[in-house]
Protein backbone atom coordinates (compact mmCIF):
# COMPACT_ATOMS: atom_id res chain seq x y z
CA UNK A 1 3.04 10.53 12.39
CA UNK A 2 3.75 8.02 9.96
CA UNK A 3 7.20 7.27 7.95
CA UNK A 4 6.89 7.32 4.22
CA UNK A 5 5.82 3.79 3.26
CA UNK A 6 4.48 2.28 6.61
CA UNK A 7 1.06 3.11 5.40
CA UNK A 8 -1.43 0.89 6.70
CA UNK A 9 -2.44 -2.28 4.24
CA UNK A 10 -6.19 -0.66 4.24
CA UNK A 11 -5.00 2.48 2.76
CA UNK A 12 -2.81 0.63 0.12
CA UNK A 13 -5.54 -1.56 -1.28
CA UNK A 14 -7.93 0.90 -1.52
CA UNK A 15 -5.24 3.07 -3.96
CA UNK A 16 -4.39 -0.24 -5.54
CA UNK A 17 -8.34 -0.52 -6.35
CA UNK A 18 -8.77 2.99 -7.37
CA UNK A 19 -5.69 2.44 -9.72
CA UNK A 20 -7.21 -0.44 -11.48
CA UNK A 21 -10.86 1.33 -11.60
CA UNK A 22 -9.42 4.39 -13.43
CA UNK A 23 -7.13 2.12 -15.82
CA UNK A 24 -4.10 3.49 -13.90
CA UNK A 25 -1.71 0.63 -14.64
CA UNK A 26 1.38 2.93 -14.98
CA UNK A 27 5.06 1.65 -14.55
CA UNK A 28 4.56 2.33 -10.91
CA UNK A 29 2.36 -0.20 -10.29
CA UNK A 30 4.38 -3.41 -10.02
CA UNK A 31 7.03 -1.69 -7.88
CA UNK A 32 3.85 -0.28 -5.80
CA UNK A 33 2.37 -3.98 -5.66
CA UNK A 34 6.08 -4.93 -4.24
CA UNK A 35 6.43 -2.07 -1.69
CA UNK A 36 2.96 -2.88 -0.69
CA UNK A 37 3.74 -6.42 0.11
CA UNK A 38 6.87 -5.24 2.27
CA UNK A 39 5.07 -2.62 3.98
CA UNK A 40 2.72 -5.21 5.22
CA UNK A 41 5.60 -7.48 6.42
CA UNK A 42 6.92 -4.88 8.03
CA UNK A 43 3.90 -3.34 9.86
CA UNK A 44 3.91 -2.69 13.63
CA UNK A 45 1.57 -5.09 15.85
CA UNK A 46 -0.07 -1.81 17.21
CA UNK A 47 -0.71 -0.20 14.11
CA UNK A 48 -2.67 -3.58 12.36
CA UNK A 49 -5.91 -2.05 14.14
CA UNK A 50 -5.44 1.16 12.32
């Protein structure tokens, strides 16, 4: 089980993509783009094969 945020960087660029193919640039999407780039400093050695 996963902790809220660790997602893997897969599953955050493919929501990233979908958000900009259905022109949903909301105010969320900055602060996703930054939690995005900490999750994937952040991501467990055994979990970067996910």
């Amino acid at each position: 089980t996963r902790e809220p945020g660790s997602y893997s960087p897969r599953h955050y660029w493919i929501s990233l993509v979908i958000s900009l193919q259905t022109g949903d640039l909301s105010f969320g999407w900055c602060q996703r783009l930054w939690w995005g780039c900490l999750s994937l400093q952040r991501l467990p050695p055994e979990q970067d094969l996910d």
